[in-house]
PDB file of N, CA and C in Angstrom:
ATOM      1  N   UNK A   1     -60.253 -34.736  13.065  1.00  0.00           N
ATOM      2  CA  UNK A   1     -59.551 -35.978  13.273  1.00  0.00           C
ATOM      3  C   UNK A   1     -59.509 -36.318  14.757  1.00  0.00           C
ATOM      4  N   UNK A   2     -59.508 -35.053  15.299  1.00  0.00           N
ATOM      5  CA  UNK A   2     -59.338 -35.703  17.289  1.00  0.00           C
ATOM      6  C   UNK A   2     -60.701 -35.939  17.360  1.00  0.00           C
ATOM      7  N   UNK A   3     -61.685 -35.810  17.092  1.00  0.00           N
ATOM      8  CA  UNK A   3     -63.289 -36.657  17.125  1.00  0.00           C
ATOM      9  C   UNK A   3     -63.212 -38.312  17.166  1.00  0.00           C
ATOM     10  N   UNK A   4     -62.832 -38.045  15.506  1.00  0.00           N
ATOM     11  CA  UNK A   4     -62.421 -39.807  15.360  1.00  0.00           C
ATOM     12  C   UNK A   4     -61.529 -40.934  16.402  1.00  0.00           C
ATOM     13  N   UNK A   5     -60.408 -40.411  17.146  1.00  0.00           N
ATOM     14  CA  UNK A   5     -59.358 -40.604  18.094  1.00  0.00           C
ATOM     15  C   UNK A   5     -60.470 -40.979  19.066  1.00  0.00           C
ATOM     16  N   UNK A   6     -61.231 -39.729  19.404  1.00  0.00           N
ATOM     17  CA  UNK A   6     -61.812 -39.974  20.948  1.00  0.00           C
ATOM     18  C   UNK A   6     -62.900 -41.494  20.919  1.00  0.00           C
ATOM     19  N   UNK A   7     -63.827 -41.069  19.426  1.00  0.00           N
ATOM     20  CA  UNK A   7     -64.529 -42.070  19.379  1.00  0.00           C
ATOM     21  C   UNK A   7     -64.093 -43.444  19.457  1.00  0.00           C
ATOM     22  N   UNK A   8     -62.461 -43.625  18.609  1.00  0.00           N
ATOM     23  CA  UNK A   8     -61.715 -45.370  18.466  1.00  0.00           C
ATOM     24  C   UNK A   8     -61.831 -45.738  20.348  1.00  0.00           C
ATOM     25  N   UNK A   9     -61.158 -44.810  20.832  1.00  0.00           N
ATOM     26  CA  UNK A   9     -60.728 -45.144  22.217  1.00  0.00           C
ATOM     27  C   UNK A   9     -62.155 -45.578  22.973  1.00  0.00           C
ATOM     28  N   UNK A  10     -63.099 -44.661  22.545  1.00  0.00           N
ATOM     29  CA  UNK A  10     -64.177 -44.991  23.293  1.00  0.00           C
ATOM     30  C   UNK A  10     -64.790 -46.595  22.962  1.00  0.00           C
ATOM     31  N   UNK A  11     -64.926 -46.302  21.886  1.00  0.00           N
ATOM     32  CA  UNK A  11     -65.284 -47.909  21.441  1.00  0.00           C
ATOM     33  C   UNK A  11     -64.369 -48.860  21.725  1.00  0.00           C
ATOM     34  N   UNK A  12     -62.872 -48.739  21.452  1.00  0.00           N
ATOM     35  CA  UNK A  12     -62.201 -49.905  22.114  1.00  0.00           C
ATOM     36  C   UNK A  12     -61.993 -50.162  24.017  1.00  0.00           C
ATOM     37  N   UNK A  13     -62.510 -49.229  24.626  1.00  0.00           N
ATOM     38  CA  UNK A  13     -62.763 -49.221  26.153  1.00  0.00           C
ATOM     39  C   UNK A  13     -64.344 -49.822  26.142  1.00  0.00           C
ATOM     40  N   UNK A  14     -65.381 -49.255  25.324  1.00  0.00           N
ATOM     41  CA  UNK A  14     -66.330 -50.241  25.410  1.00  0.00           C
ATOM     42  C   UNK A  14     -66.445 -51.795  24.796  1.00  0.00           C
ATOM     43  N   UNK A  15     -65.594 -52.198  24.323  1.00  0.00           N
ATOM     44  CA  UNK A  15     -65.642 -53.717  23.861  1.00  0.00           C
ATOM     45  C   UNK A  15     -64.674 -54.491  24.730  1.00  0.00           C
ATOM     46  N   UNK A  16     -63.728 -53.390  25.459  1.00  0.00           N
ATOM     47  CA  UNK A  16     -62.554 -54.077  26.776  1.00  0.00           C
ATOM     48  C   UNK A  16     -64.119 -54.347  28.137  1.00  0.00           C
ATOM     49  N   UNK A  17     -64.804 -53.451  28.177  1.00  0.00           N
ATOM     50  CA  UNK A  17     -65.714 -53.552  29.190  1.00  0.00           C
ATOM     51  C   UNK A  17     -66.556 -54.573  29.145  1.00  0.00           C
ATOM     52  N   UNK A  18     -67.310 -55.048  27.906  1.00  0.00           N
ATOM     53  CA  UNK A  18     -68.144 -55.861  27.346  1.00  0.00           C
ATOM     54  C   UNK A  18     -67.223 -57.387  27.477  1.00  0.00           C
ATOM     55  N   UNK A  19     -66.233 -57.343  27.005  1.00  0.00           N
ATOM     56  CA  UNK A  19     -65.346 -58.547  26.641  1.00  0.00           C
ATOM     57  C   UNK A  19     -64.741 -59.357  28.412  1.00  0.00           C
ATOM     58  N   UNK A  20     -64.954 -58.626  29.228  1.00  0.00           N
ATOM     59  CA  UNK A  20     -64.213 -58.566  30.821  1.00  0.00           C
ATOM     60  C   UNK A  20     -65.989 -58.839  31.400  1.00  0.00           C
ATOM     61  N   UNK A  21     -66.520 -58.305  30.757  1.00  0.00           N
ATOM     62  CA  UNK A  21     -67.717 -58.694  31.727  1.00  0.00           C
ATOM     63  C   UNK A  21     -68.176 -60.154  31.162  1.00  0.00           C
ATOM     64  N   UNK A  22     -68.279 -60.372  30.281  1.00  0.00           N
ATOM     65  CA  UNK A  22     -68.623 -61.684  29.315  1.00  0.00           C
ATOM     66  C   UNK A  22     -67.401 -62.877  30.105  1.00  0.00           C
ATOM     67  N   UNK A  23     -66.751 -62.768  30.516  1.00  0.00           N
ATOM     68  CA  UNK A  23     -65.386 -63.459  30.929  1.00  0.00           C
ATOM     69  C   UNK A  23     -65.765 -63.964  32.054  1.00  0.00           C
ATOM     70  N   UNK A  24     -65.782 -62.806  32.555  1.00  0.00           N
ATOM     71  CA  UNK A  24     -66.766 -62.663  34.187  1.00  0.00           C
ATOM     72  C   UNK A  24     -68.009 -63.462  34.866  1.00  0.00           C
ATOM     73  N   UNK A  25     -68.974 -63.326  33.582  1.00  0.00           N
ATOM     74  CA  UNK A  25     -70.334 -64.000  33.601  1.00  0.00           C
ATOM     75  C   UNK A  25     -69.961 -65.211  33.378  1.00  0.00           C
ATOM     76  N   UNK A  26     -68.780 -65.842  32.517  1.00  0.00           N
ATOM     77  CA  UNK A  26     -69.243 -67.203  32.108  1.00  0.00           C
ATOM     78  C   UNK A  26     -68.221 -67.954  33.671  1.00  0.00           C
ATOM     79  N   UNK A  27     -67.160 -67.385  34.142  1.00  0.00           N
ATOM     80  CA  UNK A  27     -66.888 -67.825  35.622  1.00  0.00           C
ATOM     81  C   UNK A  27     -67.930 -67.794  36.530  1.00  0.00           C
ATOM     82  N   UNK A  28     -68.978 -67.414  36.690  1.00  0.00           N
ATOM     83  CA  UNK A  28     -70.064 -67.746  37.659  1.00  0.00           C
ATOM     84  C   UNK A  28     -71.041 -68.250  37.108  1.00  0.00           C
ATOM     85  N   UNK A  29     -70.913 -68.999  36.156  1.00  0.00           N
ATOM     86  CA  UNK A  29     -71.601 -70.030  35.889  1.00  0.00           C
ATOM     87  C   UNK A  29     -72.866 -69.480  35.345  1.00  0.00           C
ATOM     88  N   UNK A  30     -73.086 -68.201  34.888  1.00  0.00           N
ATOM     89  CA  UNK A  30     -74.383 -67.864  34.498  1.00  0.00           C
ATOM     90  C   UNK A  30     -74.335 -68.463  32.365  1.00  0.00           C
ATOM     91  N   UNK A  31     -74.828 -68.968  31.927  1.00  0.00           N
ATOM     92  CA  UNK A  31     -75.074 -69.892  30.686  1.00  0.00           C
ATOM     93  C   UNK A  31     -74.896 -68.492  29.438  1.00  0.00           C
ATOM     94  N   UNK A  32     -74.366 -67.325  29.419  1.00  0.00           N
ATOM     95  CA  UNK A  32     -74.608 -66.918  28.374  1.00  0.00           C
ATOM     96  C   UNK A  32     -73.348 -67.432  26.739  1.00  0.00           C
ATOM     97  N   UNK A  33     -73.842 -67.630  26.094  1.00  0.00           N
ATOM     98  CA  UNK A  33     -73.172 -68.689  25.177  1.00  0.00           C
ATOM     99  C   UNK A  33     -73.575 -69.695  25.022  1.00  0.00           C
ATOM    100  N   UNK A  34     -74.523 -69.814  25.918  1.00  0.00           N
ATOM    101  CA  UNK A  34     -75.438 -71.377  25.833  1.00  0.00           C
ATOM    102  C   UNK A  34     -76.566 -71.112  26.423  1.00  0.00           C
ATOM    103  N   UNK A  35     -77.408 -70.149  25.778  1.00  0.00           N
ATOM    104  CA  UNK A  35     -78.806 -69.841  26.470  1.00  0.00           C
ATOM    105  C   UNK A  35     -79.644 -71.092  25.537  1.00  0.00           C
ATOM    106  N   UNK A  36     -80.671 -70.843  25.940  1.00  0.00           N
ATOM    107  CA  UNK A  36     -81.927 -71.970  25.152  1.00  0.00           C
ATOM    108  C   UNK A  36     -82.220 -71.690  24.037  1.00  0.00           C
ATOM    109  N   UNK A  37     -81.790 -70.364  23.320  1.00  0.00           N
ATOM    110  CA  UNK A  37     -82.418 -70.005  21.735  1.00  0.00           C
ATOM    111  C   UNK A  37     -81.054 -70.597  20.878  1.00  0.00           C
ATOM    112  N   UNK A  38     -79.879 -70.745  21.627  1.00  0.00           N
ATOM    113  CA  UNK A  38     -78.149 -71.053  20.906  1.00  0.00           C
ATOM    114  C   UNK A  38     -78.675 -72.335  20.212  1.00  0.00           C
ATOM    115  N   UNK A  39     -78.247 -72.330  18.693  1.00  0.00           N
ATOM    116  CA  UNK A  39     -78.492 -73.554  18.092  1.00  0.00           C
ATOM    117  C   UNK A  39     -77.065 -73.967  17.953  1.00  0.00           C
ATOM    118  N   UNK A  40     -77.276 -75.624  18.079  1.00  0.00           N
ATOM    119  CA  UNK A  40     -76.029 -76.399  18.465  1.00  0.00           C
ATOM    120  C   UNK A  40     -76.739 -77.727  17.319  1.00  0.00           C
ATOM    121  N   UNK A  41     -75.502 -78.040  16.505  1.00  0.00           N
ATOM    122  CA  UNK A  41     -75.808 -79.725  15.658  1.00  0.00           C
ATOM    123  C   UNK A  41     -74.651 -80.000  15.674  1.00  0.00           C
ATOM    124  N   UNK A  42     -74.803 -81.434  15.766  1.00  0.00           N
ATOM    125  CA  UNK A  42     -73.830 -82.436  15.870  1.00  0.00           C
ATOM    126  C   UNK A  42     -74.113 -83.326  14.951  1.00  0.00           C
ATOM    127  N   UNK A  43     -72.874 -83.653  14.065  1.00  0.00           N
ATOM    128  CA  UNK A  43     -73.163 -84.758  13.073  1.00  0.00           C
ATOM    129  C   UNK A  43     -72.025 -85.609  13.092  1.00  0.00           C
ATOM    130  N   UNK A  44     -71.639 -86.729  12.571  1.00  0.00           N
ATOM    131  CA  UNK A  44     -70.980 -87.826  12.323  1.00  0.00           C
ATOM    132  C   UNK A  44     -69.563 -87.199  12.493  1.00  0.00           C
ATOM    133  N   UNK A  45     -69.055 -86.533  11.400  1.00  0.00           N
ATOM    134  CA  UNK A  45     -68.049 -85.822  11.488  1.00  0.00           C
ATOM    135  C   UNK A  45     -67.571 -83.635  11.522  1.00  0.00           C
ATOM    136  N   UNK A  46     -68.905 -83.299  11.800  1.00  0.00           N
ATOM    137  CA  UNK A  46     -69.268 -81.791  11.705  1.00  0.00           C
ATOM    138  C   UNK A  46     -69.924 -81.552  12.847  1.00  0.00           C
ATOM    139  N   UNK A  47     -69.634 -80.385  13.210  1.00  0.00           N
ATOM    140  CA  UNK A  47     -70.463 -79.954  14.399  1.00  0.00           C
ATOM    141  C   UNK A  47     -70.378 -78.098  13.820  1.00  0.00           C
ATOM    142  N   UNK A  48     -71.865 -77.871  14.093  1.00  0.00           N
ATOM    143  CA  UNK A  48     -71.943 -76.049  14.013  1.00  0.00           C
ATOM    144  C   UNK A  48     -72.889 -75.795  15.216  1.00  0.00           C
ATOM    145  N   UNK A  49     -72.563 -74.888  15.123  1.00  0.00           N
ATOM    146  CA  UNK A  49     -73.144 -73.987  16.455  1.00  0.00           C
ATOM    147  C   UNK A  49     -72.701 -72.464  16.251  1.00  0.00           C
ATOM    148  N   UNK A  50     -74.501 -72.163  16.346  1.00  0.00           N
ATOM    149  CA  UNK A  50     -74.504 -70.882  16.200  1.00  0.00           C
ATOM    150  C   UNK A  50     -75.404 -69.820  17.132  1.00  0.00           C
ATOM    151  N   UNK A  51     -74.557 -69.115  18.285  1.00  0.00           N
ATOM    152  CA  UNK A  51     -75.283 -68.418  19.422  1.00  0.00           C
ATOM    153  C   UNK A  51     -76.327 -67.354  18.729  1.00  0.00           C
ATOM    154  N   UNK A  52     -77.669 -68.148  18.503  1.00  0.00           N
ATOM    155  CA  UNK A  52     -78.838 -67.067  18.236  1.00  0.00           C
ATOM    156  C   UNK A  52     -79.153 -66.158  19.219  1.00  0.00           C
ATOM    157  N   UNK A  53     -79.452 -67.165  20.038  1.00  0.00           N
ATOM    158  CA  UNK A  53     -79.806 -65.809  21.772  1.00  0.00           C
ATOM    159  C   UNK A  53     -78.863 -65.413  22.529  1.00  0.00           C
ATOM    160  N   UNK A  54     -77.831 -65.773  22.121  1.00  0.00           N
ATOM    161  CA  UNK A  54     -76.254 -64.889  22.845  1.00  0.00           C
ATOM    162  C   UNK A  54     -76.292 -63.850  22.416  1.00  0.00           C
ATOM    163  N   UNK A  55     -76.440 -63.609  20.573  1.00  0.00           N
ATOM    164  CA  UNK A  55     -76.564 -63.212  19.594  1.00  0.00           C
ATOM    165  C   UNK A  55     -76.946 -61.873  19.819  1.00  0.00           C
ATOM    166  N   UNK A  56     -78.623 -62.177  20.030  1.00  0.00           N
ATOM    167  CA  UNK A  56     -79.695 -61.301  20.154  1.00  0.00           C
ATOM    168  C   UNK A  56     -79.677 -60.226  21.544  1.00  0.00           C
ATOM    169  N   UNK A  57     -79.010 -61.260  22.492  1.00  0.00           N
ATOM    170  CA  UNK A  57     -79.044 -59.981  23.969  1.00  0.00           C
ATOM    171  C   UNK A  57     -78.051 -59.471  23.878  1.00  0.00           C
ATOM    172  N   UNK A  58     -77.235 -59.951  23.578  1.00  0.00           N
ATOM    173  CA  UNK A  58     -75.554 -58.688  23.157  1.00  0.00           C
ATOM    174  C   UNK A  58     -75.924 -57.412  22.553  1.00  0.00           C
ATOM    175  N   UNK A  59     -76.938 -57.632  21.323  1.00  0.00           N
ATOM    176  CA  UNK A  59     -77.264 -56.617  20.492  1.00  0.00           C
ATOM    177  C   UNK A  59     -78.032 -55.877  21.243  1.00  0.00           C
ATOM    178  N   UNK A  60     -79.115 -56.567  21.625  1.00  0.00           N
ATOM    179  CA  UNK A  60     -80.093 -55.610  22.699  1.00  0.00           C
ATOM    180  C   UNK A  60     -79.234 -54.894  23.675  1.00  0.00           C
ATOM    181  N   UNK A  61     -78.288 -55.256  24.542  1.00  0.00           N
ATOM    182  CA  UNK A  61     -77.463 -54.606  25.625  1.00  0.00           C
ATOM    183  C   UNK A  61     -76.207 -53.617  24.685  1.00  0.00           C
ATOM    184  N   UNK A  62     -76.185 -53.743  23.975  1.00  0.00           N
ATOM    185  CA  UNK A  62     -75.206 -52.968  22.911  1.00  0.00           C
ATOM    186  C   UNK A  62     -76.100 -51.499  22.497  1.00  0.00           C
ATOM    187  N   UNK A  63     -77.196 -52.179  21.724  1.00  0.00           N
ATOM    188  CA  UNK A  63     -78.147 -50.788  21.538  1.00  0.00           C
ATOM    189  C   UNK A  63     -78.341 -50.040  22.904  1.00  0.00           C
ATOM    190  N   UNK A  64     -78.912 -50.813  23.555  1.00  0.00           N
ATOM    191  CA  UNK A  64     -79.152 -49.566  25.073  1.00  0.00           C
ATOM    192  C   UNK A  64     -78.269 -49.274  25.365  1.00  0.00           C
ATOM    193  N   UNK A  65     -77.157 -49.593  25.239  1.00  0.00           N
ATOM    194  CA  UNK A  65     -75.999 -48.660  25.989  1.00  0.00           C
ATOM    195  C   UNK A  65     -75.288 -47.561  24.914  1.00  0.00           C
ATOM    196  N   UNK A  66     -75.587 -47.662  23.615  1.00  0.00           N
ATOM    197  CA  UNK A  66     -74.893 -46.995  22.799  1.00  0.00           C
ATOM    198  C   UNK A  66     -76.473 -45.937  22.627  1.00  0.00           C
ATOM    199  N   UNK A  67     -77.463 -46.180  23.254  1.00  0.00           N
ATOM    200  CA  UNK A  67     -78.777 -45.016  23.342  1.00  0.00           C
ATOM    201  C   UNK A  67     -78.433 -44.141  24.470  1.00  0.00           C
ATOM    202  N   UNK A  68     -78.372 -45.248  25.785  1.00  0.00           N
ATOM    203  CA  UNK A  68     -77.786 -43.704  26.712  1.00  0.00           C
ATOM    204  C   UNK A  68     -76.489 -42.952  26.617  1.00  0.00           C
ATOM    205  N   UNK A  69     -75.581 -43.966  25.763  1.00  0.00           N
ATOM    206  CA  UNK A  69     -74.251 -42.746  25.741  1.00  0.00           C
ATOM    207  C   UNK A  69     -74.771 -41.647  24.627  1.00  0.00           C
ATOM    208  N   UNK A  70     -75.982 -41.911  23.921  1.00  0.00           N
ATOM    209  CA  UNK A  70     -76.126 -40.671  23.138  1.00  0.00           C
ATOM    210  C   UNK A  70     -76.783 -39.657  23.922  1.00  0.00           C
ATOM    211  N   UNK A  71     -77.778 -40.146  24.284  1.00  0.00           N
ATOM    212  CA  UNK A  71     -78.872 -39.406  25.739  1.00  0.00           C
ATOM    213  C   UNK A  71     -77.924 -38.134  26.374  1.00  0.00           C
ATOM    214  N   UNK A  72     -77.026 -38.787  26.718  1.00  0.00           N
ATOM    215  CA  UNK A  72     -76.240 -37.675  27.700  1.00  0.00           C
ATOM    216  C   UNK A  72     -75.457 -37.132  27.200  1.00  0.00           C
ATOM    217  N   UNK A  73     -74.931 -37.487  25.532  1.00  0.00           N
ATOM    218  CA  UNK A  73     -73.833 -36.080  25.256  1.00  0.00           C
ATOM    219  C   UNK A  73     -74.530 -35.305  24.820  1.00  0.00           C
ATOM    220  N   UNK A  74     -76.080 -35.250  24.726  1.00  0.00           N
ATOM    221  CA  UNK A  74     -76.933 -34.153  24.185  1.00  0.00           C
ATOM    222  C   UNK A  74     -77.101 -32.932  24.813  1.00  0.00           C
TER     223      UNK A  74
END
């Protein structure tokens, strides 16, 4: 059970890190949330929008970082 503990904490310190840097990026004006792959429609009375390439590099930067935290507890 103290496995499980260490792992919650770890993961909720990595989504405080992720969530503060994302905060961060969109105050200096760098576009993530609105890259060029983000599909955006607008209609009469509906609007959807859905971050495809926000989407996709989160995941990519999520996998590599959840590869080297494995790398090194080996």
């Amino acid at each position: 059970m103290s496995d499980l503990g260490r792992m919650l904490v770890g993961l909720g310190l990595l989504f405080l890190t992720v969530g503060g840097l994302i905060l961060v990026l969109g105050k200096t004006g760098l576009p993530f949330g609105r890259l060029p792959g983000d599909i955006a429609w607008r209609g009469k009375q509906t609007s959807f929008y859905f971050p495809l390439a926000s989407s996709l590099l989160l995941s990519i930067l999520l996998s590599l970082i959840f590869y080297l935290i494995s790398r090194f507890r080996r």
